[in-house]
N, C-alpha and C. Protein backbone atom coordinates (compact mmCIF):
# COMPACT_ATOMS: atom_id res chain seq x y z
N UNK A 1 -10.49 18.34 -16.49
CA UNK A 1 -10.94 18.33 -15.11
C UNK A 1 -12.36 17.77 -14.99
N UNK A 2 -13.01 18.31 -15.86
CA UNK A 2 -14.33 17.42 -15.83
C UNK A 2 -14.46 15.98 -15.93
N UNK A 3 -13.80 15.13 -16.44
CA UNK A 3 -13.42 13.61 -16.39
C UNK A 3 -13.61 13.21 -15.22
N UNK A 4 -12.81 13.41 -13.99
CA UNK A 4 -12.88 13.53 -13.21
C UNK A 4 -13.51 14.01 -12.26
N UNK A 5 -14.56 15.16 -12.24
CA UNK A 5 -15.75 15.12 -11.27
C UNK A 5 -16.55 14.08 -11.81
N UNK A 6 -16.83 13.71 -13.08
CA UNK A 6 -17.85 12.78 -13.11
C UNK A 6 -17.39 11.32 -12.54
N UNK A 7 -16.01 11.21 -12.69
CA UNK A 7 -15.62 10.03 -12.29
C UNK A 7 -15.79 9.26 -10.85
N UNK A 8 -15.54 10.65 -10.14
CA UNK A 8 -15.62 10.69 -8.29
C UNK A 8 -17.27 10.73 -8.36
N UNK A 9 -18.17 11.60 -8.83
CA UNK A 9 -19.63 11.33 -8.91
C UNK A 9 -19.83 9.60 -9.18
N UNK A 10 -19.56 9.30 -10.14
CA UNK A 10 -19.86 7.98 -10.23
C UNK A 10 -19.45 6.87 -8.99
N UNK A 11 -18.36 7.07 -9.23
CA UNK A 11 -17.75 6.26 -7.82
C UNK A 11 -18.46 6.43 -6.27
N UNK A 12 -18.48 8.09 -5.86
CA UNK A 12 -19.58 8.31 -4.84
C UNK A 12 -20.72 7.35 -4.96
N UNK A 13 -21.34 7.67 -6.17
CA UNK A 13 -22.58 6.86 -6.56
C UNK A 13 -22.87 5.52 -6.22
N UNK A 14 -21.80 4.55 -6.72
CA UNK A 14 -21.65 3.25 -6.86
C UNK A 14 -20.97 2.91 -5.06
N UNK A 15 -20.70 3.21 -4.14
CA UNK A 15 -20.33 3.55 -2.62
C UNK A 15 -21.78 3.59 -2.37
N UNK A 16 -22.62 4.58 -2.26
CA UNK A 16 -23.38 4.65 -1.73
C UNK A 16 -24.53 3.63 -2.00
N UNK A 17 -24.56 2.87 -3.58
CA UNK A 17 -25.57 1.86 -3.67
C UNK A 17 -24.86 1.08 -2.80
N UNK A 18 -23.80 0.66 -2.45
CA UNK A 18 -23.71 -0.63 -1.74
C UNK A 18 -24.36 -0.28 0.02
N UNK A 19 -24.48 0.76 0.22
CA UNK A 19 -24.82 0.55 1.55
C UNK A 19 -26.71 0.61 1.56
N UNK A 20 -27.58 1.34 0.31
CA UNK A 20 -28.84 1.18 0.13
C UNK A 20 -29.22 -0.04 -0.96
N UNK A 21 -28.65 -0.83 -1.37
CA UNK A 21 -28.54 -1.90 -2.28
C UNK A 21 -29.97 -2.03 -2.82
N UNK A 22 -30.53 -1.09 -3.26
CA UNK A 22 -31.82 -0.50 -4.19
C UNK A 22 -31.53 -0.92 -5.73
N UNK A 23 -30.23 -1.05 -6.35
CA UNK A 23 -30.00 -1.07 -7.68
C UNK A 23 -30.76 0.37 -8.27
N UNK A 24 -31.09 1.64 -7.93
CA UNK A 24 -31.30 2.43 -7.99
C UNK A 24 -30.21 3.41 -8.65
N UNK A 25 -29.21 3.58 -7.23
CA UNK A 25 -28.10 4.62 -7.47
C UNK A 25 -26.58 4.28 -8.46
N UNK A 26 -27.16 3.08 -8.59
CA UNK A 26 -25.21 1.99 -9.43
C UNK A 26 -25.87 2.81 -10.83
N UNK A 27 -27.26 2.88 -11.06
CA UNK A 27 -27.75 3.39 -12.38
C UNK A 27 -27.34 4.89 -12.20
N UNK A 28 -27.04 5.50 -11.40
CA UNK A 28 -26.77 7.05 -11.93
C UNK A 28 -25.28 6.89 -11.84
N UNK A 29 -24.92 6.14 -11.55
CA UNK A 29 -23.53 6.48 -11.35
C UNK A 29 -22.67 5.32 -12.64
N UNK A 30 -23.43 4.28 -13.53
CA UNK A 30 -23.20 4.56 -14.97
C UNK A 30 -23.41 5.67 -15.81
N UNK A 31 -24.62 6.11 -15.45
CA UNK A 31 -24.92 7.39 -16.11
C UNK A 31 -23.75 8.68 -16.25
N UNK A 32 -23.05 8.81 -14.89
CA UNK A 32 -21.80 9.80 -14.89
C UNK A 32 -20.58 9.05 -15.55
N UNK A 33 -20.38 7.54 -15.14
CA UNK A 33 -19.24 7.01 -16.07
C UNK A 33 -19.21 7.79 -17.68
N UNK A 34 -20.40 7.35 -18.35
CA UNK A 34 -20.85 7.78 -19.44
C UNK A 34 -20.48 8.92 -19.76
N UNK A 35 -20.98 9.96 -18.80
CA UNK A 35 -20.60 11.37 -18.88
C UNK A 35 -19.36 11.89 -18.92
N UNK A 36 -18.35 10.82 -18.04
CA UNK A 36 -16.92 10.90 -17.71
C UNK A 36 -16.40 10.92 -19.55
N UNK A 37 -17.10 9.66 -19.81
CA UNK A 37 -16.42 9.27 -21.34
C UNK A 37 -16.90 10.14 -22.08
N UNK A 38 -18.10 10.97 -22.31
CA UNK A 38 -17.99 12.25 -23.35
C UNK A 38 -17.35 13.31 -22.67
N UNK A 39 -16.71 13.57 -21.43
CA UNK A 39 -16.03 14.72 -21.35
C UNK A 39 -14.69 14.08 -21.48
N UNK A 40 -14.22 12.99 -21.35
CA UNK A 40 -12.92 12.88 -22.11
C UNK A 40 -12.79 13.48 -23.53
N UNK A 41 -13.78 12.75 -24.18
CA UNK A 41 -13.94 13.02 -25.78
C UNK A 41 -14.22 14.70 -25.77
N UNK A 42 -14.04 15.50 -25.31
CA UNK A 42 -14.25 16.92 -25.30
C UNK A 42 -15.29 17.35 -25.56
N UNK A 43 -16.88 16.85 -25.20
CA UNK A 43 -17.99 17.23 -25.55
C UNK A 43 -18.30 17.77 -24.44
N UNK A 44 -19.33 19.55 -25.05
CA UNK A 44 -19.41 20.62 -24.03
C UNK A 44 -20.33 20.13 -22.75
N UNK A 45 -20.56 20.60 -21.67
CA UNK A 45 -20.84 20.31 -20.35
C UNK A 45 -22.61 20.41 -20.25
N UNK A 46 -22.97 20.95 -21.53
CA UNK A 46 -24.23 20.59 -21.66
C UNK A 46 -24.68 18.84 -22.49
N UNK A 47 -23.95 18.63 -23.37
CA UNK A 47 -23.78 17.68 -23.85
C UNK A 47 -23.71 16.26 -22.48
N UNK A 48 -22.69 16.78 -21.68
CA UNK A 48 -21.82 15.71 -21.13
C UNK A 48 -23.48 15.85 -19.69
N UNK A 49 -24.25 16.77 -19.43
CA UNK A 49 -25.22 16.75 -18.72
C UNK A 49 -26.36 15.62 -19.40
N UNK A 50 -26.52 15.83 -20.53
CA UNK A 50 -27.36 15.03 -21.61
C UNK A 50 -26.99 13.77 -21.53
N UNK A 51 -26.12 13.15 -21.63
CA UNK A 51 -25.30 12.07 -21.65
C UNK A 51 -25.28 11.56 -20.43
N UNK A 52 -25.46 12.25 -19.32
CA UNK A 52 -25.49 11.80 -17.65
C UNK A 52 -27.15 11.13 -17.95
N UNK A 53 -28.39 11.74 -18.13
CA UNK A 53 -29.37 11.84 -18.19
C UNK A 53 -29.97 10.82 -18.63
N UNK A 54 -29.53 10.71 -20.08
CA UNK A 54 -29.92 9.68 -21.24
C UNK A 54 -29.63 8.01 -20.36
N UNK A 55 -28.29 8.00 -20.10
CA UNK A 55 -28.05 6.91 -19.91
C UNK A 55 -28.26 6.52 -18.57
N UNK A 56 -28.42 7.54 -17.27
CA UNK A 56 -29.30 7.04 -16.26
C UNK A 56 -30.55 6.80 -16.48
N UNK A 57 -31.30 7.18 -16.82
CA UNK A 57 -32.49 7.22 -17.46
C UNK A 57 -33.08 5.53 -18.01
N UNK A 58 -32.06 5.49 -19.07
CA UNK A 58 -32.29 4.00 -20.15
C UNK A 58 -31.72 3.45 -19.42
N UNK A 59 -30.86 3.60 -17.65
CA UNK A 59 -30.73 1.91 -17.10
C UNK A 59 -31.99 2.07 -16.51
N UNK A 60 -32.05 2.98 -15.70
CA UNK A 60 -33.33 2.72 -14.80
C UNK A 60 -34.65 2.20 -15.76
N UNK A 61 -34.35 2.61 -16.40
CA UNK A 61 -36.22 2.08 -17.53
C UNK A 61 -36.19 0.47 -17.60
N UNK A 62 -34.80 0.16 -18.21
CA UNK A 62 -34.41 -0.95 -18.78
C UNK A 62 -33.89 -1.91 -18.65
N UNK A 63 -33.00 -1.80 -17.79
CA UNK A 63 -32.06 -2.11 -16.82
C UNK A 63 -32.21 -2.83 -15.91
N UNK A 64 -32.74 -2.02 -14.43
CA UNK A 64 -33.01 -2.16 -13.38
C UNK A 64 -34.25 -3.04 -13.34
N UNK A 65 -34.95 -3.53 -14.09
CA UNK A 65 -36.35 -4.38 -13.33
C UNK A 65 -35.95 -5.77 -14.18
N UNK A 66 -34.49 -6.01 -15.35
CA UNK A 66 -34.28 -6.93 -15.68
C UNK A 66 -33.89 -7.74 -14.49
N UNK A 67 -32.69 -7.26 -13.87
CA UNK A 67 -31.54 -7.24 -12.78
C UNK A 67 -32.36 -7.67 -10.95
N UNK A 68 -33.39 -6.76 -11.10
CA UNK A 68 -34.14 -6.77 -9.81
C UNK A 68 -34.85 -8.38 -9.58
N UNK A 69 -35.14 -8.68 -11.38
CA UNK A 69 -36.09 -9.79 -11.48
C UNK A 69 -35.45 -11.13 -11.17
N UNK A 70 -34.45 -10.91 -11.68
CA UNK A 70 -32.93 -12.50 -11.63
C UNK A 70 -32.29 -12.48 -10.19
N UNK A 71 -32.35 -11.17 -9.77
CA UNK A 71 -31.81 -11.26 -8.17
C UNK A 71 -33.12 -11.62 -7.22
N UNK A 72 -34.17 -11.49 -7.73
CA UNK A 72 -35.53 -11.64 -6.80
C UNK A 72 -35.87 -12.94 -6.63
N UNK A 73 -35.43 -13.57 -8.21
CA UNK A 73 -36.32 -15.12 -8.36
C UNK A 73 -35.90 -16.09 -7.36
N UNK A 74 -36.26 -16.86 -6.65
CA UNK A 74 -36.07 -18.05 -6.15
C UNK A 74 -36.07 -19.11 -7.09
N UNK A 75 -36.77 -19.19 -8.08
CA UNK A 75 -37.23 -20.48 -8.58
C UNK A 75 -36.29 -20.37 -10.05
N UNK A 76 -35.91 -21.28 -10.82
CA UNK A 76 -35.56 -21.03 -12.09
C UNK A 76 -36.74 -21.71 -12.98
N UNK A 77 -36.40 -21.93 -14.42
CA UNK A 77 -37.38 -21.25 -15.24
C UNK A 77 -38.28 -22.60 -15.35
N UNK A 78 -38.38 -23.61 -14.47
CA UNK A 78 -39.44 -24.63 -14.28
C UNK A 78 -39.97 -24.26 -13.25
N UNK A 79 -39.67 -23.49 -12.45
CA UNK A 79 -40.75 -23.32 -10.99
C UNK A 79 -40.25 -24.27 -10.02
N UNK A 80 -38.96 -25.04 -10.39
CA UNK A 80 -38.14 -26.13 -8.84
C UNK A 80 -37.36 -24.87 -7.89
N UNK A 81 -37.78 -25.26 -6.99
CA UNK A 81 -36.67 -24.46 -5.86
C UNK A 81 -35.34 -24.27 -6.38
N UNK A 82 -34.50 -23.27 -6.35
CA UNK A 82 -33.38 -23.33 -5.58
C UNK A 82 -32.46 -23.22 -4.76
N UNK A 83 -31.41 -22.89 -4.52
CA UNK A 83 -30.51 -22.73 -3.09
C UNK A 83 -31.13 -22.97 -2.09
N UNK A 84 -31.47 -22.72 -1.06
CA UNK A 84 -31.98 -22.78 0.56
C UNK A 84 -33.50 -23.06 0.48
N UNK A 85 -34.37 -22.15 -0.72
CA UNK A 85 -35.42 -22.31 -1.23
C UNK A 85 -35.69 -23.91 -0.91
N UNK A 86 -34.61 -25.00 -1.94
CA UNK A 86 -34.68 -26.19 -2.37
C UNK A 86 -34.71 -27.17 -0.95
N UNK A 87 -34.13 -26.48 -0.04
CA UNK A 87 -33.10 -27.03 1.01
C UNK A 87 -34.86 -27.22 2.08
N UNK A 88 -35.27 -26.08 2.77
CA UNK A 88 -36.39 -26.04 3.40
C UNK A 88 -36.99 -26.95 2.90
N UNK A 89 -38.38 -27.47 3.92
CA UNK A 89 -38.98 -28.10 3.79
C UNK A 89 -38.17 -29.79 3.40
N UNK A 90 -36.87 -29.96 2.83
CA UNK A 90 -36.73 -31.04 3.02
C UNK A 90 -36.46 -32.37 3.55
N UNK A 91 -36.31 -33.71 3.10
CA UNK A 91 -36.02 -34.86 4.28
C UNK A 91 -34.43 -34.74 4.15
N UNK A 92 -33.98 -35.03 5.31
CA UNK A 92 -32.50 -35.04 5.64
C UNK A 92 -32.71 -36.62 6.22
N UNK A 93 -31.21 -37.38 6.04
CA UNK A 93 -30.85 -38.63 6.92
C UNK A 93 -29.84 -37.76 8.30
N UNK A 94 -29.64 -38.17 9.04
CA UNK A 94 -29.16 -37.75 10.41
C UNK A 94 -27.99 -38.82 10.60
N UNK A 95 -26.61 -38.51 10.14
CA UNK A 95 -25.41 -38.77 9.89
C UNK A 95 -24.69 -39.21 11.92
N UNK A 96 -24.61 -38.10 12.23
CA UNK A 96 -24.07 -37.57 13.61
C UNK A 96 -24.63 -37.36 14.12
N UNK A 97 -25.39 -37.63 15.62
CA UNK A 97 -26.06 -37.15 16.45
C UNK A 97 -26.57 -35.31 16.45
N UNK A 98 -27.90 -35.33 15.89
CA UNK A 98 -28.15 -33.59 16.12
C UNK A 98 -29.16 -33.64 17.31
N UNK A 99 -28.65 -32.33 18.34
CA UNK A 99 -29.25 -31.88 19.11
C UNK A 99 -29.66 -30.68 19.43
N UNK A 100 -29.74 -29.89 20.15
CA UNK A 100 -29.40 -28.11 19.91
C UNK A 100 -27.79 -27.68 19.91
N UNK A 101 -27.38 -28.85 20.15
CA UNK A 101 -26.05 -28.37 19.94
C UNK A 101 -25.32 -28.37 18.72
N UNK A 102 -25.81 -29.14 18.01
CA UNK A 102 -25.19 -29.50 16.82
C UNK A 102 -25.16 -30.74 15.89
N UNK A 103 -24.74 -30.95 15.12
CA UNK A 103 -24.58 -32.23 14.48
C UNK A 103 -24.35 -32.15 13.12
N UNK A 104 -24.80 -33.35 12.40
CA UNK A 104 -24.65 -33.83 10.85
C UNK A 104 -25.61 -34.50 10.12
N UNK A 105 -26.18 -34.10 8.90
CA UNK A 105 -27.33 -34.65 8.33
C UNK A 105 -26.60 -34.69 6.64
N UNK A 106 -27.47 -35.46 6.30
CA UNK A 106 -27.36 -35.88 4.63
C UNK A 106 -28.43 -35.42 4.02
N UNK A 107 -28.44 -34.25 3.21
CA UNK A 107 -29.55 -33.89 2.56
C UNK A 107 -29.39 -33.68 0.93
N UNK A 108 -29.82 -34.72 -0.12
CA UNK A 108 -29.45 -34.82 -1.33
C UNK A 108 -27.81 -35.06 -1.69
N UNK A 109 -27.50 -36.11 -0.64
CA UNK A 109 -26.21 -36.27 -0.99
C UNK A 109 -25.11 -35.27 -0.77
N UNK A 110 -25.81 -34.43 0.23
CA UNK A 110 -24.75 -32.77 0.41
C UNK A 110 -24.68 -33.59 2.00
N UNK A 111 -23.55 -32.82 2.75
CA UNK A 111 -23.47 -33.09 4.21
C UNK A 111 -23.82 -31.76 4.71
N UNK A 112 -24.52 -31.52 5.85
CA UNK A 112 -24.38 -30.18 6.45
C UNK A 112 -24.62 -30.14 7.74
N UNK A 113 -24.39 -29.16 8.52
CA UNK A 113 -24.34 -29.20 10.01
C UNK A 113 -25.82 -28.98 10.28
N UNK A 114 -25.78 -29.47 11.48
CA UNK A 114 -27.65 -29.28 11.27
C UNK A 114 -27.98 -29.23 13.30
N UNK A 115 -28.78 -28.52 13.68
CA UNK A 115 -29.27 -28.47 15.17
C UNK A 115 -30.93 -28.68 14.60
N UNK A 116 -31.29 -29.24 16.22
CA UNK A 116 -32.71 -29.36 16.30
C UNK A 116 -33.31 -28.25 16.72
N UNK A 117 -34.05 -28.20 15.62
CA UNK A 117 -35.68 -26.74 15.72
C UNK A 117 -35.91 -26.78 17.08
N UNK A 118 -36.24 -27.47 17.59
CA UNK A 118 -36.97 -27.66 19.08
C UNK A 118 -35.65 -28.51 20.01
N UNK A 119 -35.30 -27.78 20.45
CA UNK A 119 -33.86 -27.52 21.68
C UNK A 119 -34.10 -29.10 22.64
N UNK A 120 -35.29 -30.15 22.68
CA UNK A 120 -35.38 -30.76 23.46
C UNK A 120 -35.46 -31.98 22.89
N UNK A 121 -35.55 -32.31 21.41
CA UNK A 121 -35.38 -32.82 20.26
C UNK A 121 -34.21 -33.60 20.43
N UNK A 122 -33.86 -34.91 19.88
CA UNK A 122 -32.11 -35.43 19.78
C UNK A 122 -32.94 -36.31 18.56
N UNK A 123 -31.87 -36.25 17.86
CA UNK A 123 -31.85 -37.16 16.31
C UNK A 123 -30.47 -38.22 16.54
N UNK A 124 -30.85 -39.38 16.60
CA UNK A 124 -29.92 -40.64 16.26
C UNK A 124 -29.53 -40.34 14.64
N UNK A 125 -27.78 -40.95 14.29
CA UNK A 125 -27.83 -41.34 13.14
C UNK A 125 -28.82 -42.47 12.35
N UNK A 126 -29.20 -42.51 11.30
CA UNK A 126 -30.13 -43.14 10.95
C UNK A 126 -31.68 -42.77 10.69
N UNK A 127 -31.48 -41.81 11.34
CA UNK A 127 -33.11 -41.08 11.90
C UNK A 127 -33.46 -40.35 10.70
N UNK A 128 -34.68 -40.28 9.95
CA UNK A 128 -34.84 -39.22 9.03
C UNK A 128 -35.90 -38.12 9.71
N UNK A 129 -35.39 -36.83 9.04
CA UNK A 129 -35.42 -35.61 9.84
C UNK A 129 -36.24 -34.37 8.83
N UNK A 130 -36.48 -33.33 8.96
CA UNK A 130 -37.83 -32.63 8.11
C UNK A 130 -36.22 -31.20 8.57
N UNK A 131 -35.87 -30.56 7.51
CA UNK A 131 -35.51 -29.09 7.20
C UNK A 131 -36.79 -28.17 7.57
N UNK A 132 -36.58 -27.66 9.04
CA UNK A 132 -37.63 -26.66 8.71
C UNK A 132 -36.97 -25.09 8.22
N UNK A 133 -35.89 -25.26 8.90
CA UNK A 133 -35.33 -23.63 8.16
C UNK A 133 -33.78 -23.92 8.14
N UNK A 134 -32.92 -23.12 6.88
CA UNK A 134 -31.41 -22.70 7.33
C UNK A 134 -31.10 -21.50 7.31
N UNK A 135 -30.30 -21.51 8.54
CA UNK A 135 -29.94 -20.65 9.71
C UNK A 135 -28.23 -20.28 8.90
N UNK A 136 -27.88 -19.15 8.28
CA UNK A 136 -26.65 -19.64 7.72
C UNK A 136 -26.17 -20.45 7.56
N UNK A 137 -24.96 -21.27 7.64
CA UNK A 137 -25.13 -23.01 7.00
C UNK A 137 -25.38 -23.46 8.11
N UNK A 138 -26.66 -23.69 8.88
CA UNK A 138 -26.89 -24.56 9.53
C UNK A 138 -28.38 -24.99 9.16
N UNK A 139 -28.52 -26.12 9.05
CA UNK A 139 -30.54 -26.94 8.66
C UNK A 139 -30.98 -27.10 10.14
N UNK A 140 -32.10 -26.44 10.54
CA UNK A 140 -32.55 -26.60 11.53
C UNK A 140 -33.88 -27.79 11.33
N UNK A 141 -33.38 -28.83 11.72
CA UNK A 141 -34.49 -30.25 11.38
C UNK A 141 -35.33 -30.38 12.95
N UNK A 142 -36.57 -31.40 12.15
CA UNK A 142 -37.39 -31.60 13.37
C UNK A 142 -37.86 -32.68 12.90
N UNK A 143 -38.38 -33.45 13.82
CA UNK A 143 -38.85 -35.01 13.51
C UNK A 143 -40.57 -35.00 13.42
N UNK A 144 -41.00 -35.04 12.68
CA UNK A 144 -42.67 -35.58 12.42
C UNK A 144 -43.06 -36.25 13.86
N UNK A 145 -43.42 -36.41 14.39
CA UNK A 145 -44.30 -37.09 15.21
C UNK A 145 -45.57 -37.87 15.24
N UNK A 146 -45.11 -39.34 14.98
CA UNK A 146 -46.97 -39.74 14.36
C UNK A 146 -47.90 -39.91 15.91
N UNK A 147 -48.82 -39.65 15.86
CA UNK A 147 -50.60 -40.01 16.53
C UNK A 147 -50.17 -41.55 16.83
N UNK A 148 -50.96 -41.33 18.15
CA UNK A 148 -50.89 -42.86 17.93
C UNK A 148 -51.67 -43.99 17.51
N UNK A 149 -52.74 -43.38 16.27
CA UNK A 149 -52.90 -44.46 15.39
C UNK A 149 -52.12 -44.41 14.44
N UNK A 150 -50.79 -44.18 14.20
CA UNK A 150 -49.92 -43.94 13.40
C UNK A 150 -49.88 -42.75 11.82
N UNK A 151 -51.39 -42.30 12.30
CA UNK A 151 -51.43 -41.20 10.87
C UNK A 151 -51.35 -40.01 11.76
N UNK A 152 -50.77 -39.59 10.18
CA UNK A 152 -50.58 -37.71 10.60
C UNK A 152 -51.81 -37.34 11.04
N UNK A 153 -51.87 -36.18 11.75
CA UNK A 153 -53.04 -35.36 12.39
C UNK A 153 -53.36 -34.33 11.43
């Protein structure tokens, strides 16, 4: 019977990290797996407490700030952007007419739907365009505007 409270403990456990997604609580609730597996093996309930302990314990020490660090990074191990990271800030070509309504841009050879940052904005195909943010898959682009001595301000 004890197999089984630790098992539902764990499981509780691993339920409840998904709704505080801390990587905190998935560590106690290996810790009871663990415990589950020495009370299978018939080790006494002080033991199988020890065994909860130990091994929550050595994820959280050990574990958890490996895991926190690879889910945190943006950058990989040269310091280049990646995913959306990479995407911001970049030049897009303007495929399909984008407006606030919508459209199509070419950014590194990817296609993606793309609206204008500024709602009053229209991008011709042909037009190259500045990623200022993505909006779930959408690139919200905006066009530079030169001075009219033709340099940036």
């Amino acid at each position: 019977m004890e197999p089984v409270l630790w098992i539902v403990l764990g499981v509780v456990l691993a339920v409840a990290e998904i709704f505080t997604t801390t990587l905190f609580l998935i560590m106690f609730a290996v810790g009871a797996l663990a415990a589950a597996g020495a009370a299978a093996l018939g080790a006494p309930i002080a033991l199988q407490a020890l065994v909860f302990a130990l091994v929550s314990a050595l994820t959280v020490v050990a574990v958890r700030p490996t895991i926190k660090k690879h889910l945190e990074s943006a950058t990989d191990d040269h310091g280049t952007p990646i995913g959306v990271a990479a995407i911001e800030g970049a030049d897009a070509l303007v495929l399909d007419r984008v407006d606030a309504d919508g459209g199509q841009i070419k950014i590194d050879g990817e296609l993606w739907t793309a609206r204008a940052y500024d709602g009053t904005q229209v991008f011709e195909p042909g037009e190259r365009v500045r990623v200022i943010e993505v909006r779930g898959v959408t690139a919200m682009v905006w066009r530079d505007e030169p001075t009219s001595s033709g340099l940036p301000e």
